[in-house]
N, C-alpha and C. Protein backbone atom coordinates (compact mmCIF):
# COMPACT_ATOMS: atom_id res chain seq x y z
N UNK A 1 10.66 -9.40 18.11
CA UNK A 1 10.24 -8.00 17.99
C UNK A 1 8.72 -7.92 17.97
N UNK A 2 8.51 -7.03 18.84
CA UNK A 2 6.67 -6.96 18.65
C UNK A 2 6.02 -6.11 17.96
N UNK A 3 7.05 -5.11 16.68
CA UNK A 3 6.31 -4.41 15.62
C UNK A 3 5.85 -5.66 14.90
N UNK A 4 4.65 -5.48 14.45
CA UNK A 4 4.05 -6.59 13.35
C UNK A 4 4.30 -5.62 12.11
N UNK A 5 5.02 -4.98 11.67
CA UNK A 5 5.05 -4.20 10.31
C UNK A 5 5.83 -3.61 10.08
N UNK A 6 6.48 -3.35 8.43
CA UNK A 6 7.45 -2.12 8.52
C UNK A 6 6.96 -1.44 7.39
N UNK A 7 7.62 0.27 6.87
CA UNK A 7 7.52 1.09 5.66
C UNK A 7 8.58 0.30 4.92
N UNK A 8 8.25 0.42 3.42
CA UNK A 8 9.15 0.03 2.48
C UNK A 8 8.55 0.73 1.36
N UNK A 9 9.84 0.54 0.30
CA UNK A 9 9.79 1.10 -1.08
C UNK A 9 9.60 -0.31 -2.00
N UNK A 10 8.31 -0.26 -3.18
CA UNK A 10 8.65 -1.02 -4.20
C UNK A 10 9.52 -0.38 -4.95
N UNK A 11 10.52 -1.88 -4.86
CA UNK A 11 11.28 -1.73 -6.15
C UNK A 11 11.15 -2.20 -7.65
N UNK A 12 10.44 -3.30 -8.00
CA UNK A 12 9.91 -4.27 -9.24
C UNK A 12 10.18 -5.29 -9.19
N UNK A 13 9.91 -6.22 -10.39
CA UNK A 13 9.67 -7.48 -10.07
C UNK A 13 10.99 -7.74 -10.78
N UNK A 14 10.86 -9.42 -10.82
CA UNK A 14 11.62 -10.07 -11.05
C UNK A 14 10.64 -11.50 -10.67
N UNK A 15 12.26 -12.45 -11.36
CA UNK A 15 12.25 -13.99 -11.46
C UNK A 15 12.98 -14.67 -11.07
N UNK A 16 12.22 -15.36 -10.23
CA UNK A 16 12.96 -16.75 -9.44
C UNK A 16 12.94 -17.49 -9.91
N UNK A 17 14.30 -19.13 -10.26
CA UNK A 17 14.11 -20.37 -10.57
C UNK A 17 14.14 -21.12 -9.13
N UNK A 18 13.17 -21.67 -9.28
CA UNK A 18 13.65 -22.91 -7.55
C UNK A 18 14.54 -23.87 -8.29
N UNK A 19 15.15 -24.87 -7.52
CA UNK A 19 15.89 -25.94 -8.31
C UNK A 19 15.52 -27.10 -8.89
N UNK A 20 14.14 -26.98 -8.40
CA UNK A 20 12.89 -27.87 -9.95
C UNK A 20 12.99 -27.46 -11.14
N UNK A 21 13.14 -26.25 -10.92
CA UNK A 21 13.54 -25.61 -12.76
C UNK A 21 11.86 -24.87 -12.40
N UNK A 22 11.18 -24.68 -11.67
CA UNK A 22 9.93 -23.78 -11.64
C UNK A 22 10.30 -22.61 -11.41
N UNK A 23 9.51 -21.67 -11.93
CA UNK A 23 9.53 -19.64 -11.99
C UNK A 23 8.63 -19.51 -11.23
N UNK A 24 9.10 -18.53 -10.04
CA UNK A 24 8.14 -17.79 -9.74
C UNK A 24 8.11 -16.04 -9.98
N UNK A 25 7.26 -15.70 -9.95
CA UNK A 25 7.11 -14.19 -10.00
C UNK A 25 7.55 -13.59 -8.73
N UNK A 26 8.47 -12.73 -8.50
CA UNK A 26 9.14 -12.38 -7.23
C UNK A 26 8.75 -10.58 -7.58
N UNK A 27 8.24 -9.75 -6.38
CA UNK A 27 8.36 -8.15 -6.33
C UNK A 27 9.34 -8.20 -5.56
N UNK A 28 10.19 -7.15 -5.59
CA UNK A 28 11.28 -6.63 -4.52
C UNK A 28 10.82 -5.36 -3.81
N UNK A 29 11.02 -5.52 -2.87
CA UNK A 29 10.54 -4.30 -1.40
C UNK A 29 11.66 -3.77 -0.44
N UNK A 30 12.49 -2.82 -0.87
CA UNK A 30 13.02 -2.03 -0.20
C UNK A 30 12.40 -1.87 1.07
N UNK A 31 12.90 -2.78 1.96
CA UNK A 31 11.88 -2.42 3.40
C UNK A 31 13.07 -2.25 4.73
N UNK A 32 12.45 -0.74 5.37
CA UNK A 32 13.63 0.08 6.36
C UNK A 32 14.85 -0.19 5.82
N UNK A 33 15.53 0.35 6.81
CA UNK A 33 14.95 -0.14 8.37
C UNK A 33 14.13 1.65 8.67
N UNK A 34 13.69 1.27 9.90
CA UNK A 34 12.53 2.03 10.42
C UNK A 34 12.87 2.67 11.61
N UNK A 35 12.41 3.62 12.27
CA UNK A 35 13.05 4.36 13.26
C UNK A 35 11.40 4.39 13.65
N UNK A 36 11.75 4.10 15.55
CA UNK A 36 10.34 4.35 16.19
C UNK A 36 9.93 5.75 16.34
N UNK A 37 9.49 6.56 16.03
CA UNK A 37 9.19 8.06 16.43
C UNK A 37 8.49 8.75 17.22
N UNK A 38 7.23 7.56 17.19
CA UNK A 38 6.38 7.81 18.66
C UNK A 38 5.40 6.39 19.06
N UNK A 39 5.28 6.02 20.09
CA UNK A 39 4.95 4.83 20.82
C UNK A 39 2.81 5.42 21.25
N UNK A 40 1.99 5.35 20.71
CA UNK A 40 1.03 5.18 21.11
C UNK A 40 0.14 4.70 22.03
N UNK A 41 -0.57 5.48 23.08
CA UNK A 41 -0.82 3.96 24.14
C UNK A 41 -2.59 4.64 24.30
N UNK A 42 -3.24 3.32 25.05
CA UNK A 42 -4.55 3.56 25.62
C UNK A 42 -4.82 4.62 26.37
N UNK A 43 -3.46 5.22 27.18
CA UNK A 43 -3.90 5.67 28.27
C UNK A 43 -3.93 7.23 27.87
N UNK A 44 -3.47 7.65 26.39
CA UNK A 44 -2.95 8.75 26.16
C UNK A 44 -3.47 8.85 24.97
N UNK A 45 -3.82 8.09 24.21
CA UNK A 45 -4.70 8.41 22.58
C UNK A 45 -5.13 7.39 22.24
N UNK A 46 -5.95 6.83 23.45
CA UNK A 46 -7.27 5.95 22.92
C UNK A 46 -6.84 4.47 22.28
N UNK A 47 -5.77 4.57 21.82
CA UNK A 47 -5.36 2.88 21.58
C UNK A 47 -3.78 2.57 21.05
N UNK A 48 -3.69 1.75 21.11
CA UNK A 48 -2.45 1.29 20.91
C UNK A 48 -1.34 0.98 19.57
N UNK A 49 -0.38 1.79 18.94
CA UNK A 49 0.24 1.53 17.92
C UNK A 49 1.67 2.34 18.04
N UNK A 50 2.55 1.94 16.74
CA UNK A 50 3.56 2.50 16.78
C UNK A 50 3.81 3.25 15.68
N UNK A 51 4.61 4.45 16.13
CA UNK A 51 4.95 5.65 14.49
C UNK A 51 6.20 5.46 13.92
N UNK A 52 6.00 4.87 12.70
CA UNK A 52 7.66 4.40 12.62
C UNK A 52 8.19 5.51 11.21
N UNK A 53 9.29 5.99 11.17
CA UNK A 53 9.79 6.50 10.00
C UNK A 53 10.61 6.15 9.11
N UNK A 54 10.50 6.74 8.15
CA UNK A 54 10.86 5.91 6.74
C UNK A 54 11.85 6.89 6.02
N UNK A 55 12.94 6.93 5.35
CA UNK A 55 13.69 7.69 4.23
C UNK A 55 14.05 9.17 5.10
N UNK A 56 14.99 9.30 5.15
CA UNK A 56 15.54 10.43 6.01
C UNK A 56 15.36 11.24 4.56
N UNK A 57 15.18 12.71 5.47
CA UNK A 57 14.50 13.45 4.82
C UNK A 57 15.12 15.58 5.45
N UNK A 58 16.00 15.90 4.79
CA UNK A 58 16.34 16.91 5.83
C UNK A 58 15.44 18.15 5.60
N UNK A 59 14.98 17.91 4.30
CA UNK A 59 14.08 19.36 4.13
C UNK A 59 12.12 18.83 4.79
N UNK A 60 12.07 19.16 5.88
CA UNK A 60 10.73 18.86 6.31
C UNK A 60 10.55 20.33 7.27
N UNK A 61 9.42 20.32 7.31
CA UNK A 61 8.83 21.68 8.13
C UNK A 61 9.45 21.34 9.65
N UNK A 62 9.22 22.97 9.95
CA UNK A 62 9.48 22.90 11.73
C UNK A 62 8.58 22.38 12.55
N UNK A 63 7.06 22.54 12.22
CA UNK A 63 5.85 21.44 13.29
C UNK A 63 6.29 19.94 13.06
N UNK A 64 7.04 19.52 12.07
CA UNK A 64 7.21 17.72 12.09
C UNK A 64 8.79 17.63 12.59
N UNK A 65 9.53 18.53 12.06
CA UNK A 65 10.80 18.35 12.69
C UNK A 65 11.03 18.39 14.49
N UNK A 66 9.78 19.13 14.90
CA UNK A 66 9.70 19.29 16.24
C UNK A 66 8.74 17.83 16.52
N UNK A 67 8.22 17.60 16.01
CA UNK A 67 7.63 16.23 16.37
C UNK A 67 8.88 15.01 16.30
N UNK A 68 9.81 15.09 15.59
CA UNK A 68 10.85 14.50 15.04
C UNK A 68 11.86 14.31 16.54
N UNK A 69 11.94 15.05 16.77
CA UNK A 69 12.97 15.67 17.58
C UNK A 69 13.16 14.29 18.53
N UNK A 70 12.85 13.52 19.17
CA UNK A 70 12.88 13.30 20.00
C UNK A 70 13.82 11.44 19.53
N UNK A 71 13.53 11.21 18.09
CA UNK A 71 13.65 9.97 17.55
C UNK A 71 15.16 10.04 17.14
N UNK A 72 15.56 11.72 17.08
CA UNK A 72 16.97 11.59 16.77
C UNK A 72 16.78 11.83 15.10
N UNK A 73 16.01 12.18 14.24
CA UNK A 73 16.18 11.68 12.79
C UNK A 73 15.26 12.78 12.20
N UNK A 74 15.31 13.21 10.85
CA UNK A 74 14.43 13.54 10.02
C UNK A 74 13.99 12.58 9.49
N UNK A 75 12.23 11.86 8.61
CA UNK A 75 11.98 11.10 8.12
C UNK A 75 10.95 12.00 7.30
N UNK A 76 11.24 11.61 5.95
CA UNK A 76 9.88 12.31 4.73
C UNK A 76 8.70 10.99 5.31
N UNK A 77 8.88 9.63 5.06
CA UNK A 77 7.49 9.29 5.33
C UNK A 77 7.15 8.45 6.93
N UNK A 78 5.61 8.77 7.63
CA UNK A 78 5.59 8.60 8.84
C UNK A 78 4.05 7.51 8.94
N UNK A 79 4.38 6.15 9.51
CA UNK A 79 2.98 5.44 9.36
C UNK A 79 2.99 4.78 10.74
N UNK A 80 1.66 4.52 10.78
CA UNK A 80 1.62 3.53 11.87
C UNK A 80 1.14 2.15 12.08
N UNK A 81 1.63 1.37 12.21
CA UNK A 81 1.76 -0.25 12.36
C UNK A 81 1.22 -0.52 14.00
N UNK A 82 0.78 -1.85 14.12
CA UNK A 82 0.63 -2.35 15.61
C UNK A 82 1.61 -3.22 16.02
N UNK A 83 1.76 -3.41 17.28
CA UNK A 83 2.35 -3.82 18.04
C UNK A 83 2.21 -5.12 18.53
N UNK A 84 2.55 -6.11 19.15
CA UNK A 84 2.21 -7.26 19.78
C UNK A 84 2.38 -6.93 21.45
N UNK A 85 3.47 -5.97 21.70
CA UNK A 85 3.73 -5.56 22.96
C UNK A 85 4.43 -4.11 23.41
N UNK A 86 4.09 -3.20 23.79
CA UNK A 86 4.47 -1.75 23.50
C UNK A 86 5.62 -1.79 24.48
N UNK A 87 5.54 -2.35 25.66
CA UNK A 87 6.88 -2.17 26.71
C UNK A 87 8.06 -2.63 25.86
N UNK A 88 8.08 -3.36 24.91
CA UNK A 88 10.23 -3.60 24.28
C UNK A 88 10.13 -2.62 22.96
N UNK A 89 9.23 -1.49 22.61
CA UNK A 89 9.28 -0.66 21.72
C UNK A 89 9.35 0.98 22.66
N UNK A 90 11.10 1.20 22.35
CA UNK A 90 11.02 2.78 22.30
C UNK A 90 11.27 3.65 21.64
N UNK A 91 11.14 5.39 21.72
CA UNK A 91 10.98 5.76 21.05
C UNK A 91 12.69 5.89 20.06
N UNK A 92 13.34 6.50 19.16
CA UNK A 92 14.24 6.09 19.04
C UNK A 92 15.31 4.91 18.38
N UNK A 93 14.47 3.95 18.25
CA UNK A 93 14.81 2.30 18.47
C UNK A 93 14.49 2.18 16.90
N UNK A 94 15.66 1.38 16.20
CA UNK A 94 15.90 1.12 14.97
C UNK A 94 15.29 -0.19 14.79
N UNK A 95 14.57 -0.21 13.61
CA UNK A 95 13.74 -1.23 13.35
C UNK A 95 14.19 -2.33 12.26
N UNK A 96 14.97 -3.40 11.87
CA UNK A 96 14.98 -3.06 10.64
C UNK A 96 14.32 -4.99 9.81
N UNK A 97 14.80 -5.57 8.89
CA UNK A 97 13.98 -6.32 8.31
C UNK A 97 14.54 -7.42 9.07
N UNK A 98 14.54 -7.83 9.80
CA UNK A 98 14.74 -8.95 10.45
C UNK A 98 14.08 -9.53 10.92
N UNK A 99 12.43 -8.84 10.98
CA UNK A 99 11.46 -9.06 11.77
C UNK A 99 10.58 -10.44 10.95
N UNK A 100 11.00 -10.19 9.81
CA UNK A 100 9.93 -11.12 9.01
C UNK A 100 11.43 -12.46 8.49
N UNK A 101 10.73 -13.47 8.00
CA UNK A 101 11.81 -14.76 7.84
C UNK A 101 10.38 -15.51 6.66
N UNK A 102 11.65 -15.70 6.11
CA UNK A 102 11.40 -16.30 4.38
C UNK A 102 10.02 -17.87 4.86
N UNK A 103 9.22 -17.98 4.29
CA UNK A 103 8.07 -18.73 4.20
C UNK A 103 6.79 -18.10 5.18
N UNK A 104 7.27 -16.62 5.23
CA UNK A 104 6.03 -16.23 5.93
C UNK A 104 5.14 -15.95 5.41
N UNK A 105 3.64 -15.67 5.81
CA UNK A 105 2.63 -14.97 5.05
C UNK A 105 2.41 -13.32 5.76
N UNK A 106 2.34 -12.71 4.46
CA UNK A 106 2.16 -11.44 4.92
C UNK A 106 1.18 -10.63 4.16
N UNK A 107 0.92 -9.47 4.66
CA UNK A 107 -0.16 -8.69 3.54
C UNK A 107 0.67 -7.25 3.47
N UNK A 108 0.44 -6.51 2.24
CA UNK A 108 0.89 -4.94 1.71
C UNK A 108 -0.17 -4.09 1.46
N UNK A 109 0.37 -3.14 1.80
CA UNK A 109 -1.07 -2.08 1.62
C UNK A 109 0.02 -1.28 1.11
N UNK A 110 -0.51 -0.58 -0.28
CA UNK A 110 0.33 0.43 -0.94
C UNK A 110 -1.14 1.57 -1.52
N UNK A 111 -0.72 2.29 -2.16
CA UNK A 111 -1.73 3.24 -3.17
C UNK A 111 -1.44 3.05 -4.78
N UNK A 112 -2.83 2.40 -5.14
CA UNK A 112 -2.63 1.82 -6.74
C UNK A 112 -2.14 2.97 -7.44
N UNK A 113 -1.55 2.21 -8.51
CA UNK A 113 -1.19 3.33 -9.69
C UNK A 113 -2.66 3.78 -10.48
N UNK A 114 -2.17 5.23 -10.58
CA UNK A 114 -3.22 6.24 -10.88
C UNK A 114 -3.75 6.50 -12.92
N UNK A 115 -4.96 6.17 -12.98
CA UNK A 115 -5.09 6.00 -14.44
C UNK A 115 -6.00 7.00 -14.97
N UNK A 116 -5.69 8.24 -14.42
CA UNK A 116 -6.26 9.41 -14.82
C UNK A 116 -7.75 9.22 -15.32
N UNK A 117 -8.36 10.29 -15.79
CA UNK A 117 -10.17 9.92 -15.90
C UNK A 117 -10.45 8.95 -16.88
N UNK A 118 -11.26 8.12 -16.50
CA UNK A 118 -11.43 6.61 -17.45
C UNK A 118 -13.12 6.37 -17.79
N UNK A 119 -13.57 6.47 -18.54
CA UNK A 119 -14.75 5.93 -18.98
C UNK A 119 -15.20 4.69 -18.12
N UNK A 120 -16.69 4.34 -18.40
CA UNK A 120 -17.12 3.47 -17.46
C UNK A 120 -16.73 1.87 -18.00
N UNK A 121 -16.48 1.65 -19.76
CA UNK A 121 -16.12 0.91 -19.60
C UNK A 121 -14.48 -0.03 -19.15
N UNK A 122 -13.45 1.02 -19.14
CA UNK A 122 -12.50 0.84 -18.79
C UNK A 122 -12.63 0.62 -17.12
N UNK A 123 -13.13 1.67 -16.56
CA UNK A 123 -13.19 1.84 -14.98
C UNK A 123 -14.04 0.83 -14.67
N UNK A 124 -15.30 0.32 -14.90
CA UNK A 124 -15.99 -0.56 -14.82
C UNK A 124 -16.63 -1.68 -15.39
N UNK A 125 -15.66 -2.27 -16.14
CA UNK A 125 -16.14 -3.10 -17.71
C UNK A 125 -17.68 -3.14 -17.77
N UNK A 126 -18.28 -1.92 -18.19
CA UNK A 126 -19.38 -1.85 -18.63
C UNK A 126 -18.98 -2.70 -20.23
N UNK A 127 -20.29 -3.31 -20.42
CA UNK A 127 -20.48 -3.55 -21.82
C UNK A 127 -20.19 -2.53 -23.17
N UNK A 128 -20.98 -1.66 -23.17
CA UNK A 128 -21.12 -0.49 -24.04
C UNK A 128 -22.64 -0.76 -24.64
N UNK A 129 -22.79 0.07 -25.57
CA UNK A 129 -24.04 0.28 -26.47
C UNK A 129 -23.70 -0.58 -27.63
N UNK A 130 -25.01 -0.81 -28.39
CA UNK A 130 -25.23 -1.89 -29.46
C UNK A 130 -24.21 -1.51 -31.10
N UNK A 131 -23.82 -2.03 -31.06
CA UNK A 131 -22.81 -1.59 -32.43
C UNK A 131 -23.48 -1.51 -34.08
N UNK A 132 -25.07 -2.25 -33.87
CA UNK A 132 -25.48 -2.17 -34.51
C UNK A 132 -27.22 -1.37 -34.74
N UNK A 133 -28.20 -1.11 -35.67
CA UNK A 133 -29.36 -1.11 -35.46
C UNK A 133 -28.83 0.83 -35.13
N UNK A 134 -28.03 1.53 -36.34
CA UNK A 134 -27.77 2.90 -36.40
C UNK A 134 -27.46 3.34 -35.29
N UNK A 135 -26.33 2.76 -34.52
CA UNK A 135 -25.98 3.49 -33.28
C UNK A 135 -24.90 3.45 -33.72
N UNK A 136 -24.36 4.52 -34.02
CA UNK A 136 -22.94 5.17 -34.52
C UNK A 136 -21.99 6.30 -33.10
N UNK A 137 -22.49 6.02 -32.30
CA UNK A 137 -21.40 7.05 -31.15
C UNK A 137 -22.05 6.54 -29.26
N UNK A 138 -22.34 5.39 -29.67
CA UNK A 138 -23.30 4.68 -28.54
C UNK A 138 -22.20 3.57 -27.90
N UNK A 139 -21.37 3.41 -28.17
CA UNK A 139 -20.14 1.84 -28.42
C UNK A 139 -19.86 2.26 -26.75
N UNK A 140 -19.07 3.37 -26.57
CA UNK A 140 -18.40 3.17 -25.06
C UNK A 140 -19.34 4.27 -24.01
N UNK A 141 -20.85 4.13 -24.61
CA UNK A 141 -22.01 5.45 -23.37
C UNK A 141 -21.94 4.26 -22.46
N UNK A 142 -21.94 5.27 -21.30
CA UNK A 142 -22.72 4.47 -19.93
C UNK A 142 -24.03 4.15 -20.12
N UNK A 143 -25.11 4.54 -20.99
CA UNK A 143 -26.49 4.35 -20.97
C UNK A 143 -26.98 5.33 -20.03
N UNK A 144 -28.38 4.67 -19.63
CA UNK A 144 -29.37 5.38 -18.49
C UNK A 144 -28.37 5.68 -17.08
N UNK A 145 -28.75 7.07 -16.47
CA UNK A 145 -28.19 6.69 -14.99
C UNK A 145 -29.63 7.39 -13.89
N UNK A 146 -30.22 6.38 -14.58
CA UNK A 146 -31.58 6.83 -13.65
C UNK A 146 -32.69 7.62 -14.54
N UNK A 147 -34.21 7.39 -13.80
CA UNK A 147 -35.95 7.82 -14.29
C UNK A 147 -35.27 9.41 -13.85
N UNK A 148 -36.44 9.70 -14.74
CA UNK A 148 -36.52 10.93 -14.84
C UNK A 148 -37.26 11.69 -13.71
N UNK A 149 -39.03 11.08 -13.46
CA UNK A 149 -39.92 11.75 -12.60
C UNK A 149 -39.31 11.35 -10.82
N UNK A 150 -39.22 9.84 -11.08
CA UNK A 150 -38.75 9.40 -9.79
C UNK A 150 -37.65 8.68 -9.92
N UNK A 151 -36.83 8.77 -8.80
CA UNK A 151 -36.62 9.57 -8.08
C UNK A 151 -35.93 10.65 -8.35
N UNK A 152 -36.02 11.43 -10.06
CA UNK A 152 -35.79 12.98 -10.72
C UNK A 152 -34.43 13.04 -10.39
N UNK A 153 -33.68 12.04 -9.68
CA UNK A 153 -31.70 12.74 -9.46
C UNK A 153 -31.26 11.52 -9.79
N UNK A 154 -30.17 11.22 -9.60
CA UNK A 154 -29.26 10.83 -9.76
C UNK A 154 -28.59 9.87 -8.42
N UNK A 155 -28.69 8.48 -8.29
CA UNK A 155 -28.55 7.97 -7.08
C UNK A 155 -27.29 7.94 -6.81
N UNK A 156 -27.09 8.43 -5.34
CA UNK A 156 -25.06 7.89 -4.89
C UNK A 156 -24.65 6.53 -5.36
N UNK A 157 -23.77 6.81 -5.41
CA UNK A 157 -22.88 5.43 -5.65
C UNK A 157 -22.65 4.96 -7.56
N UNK A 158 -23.88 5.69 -7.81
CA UNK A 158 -23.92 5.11 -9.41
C UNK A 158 -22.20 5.24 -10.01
N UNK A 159 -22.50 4.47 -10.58
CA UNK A 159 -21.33 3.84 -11.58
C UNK A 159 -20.77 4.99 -12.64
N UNK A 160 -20.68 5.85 -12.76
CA UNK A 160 -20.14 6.55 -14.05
C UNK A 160 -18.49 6.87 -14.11
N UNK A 161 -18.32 7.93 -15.45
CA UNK A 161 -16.53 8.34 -15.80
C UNK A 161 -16.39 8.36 -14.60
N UNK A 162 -15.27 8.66 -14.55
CA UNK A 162 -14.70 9.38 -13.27
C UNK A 162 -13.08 9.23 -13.42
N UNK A 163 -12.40 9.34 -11.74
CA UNK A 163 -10.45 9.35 -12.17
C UNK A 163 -10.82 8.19 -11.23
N UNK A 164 -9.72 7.40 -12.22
CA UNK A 164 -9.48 5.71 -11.52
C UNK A 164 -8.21 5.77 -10.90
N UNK A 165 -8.19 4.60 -10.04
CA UNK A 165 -6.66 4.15 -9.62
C UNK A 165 -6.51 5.49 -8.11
N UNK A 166 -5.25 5.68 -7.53
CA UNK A 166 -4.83 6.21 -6.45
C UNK A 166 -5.82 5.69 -5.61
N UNK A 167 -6.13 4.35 -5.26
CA UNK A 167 -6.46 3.98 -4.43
C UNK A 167 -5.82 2.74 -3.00
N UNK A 168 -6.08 2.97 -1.93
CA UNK A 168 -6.06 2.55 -0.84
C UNK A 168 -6.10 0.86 -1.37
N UNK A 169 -4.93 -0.06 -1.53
CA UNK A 169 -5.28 -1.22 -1.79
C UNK A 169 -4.69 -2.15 -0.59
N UNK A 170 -4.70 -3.52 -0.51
CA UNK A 170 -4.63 -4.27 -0.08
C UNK A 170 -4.48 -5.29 0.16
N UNK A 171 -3.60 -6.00 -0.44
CA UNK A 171 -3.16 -7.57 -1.03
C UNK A 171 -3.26 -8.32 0.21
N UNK A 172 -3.58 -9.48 0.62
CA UNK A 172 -2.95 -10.51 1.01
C UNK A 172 -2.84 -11.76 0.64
N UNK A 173 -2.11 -12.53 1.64
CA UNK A 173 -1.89 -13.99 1.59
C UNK A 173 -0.66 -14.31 0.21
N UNK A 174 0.26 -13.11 0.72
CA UNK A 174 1.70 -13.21 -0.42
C UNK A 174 2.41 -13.88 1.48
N UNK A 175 3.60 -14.84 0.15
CA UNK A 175 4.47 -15.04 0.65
C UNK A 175 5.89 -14.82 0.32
N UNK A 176 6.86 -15.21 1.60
CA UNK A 176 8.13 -14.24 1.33
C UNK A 176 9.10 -15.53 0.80
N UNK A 177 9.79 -15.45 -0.19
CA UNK A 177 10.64 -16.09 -0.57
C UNK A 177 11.75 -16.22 -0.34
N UNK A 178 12.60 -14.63 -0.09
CA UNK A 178 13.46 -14.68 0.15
C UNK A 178 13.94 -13.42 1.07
N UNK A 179 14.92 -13.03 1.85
CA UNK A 179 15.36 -12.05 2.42
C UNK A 179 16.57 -11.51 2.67
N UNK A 180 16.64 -10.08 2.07
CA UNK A 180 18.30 -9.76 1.47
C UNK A 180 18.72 -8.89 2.91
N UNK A 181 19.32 -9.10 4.39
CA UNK A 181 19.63 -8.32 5.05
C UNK A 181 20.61 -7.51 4.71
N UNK A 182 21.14 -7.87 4.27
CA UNK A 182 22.68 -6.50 3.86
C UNK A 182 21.70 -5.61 3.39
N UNK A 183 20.92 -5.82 1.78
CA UNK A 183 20.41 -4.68 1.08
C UNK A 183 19.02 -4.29 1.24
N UNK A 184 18.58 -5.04 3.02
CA UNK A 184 17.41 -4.62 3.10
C UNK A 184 16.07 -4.78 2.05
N UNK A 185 16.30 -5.61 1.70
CA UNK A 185 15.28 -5.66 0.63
C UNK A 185 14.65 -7.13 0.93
N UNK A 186 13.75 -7.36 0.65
CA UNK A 186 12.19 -8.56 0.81
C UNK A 186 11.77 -8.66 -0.66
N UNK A 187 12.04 -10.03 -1.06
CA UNK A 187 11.36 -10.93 -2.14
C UNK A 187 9.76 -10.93 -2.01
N UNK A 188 9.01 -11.10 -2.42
CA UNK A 188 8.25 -11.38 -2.30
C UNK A 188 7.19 -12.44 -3.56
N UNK A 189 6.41 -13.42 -3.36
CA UNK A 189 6.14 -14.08 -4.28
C UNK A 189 4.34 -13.10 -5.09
N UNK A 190 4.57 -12.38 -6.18
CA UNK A 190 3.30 -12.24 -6.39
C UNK A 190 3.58 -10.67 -6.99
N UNK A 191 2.39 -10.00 -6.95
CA UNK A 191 2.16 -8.43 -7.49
C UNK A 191 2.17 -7.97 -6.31
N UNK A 192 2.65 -6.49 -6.00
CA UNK A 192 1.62 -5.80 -5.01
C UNK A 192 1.30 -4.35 -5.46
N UNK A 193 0.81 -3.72 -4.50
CA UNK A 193 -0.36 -2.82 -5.80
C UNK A 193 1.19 -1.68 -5.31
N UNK A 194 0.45 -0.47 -6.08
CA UNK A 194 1.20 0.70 -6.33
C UNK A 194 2.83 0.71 -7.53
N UNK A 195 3.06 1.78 -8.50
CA UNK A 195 4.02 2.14 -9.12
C UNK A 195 5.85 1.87 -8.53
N UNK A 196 6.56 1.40 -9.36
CA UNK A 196 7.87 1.65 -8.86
C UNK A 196 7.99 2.75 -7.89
N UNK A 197 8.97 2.51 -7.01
CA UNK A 197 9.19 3.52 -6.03
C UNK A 197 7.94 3.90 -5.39
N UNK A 198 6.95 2.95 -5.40
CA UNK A 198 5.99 3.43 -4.54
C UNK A 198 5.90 2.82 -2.87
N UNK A 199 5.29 3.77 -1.77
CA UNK A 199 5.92 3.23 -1.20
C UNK A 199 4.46 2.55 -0.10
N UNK A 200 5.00 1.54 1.01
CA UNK A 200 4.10 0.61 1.17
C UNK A 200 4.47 0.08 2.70
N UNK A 201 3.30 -0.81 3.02
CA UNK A 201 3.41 -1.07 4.64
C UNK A 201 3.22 -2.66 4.14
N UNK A 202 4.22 -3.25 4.81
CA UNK A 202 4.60 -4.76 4.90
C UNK A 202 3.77 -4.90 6.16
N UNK A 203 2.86 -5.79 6.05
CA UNK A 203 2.62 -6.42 7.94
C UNK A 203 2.69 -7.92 7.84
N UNK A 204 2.77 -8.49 8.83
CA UNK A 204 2.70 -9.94 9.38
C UNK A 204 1.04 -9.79 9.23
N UNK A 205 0.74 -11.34 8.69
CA UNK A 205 -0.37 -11.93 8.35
C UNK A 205 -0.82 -13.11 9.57
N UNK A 206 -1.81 -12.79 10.07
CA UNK A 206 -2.18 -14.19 11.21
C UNK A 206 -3.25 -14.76 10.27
């Protein structure tokens, strides 16, 4: 198959014994199967990938259901993965975990779990202020965030509070341990980012 990727759901972890009697840390990944929905090409939007869908979904609007239309399916979630070769991918065409085989290396891209507004030293293990020498409410300040005359603002990027987490992450160099085809589901050895039921793009790792 020349999708290099599929959508999946984390499900949580778990524990493996090998028959050394060693543990490993195993995540489970609800992954597809996947429905192709639309085939991407050079000649028509600039480059090459595939739209695959995820979790049938019957309550979706009429502009996506009409985009839908053609794959045969409703899907709530819609991503796009690359290809190795677009001619044996059509639109239509059921995808499902077969693509990947146990000792592979692969990488996940999910969206971290979200840790609402966090101080700088949580969000950024800042140190804090001196605990001693009458500083009584100084323990978790950010300190200075910049002179006053020059340059009088406040530079981009600086470090302060802010809302952590819901971010764009990116694991690699996990490997697959094991692979459940009946229940669609992928072992995997390690963490990967985002909450239960969160959901995530498996790709093949070169």
């Amino acid at each position: 198959m020349s999708v290099t990727g599929l959508i999946g759901r984390k499900l949580g972890m778990t524990t493996h014994y090998d028959d050394d009697g060693s543990v490993e840390p195993l995540t489970a990944v609800e992954l597809g199967p996947c429905v192709v929905t639309q085939v991407k090409t050079m000649a028509r939007d600039g480059y090459e990938a595939v739209q695959l869908g995820f979790m049938i979904d019957e309550n979706i609007n009429k502009p996506q259901s009409g985009h839908l239309i053609r794959s045969g399916g409703k899907y709530r979630y819609l991503r796009e993965v690359n290809a190795e070769d677009l001619s044996s991918v059509e639109v239509g065409q059921e995808i499902k975990l077969n693509v990947f085989e146990v000792g592979q290396k692969i990488k996940v891209i999910g969206i971290s779990k979200g840790k609402g507004f966090s101080g700088t030293v949580k969000r950024y293990n800042f140190k804090g202020g001196p605990k001693t020498h009458g500083q009584s409410d100084r323990h978790r300040a950010p300190g200075s965030i910049g002179a006053g005359s020059s340059p009088g603002r406040v530079w981009k990027g600086t470090r302060m509070a802010g809302h952590q987490g819901v971010d764009r992450v990116t694991t690699r160099g996990l490997k697959i341990i094991k692979v459940d085809n009946e229940q669609n589901v992928l072992f995997v050895r390690g963490s990967i980012p985002g909450p239960v039921n969160g959901i995530v793009i498996v790709e093949k790792q070169t």
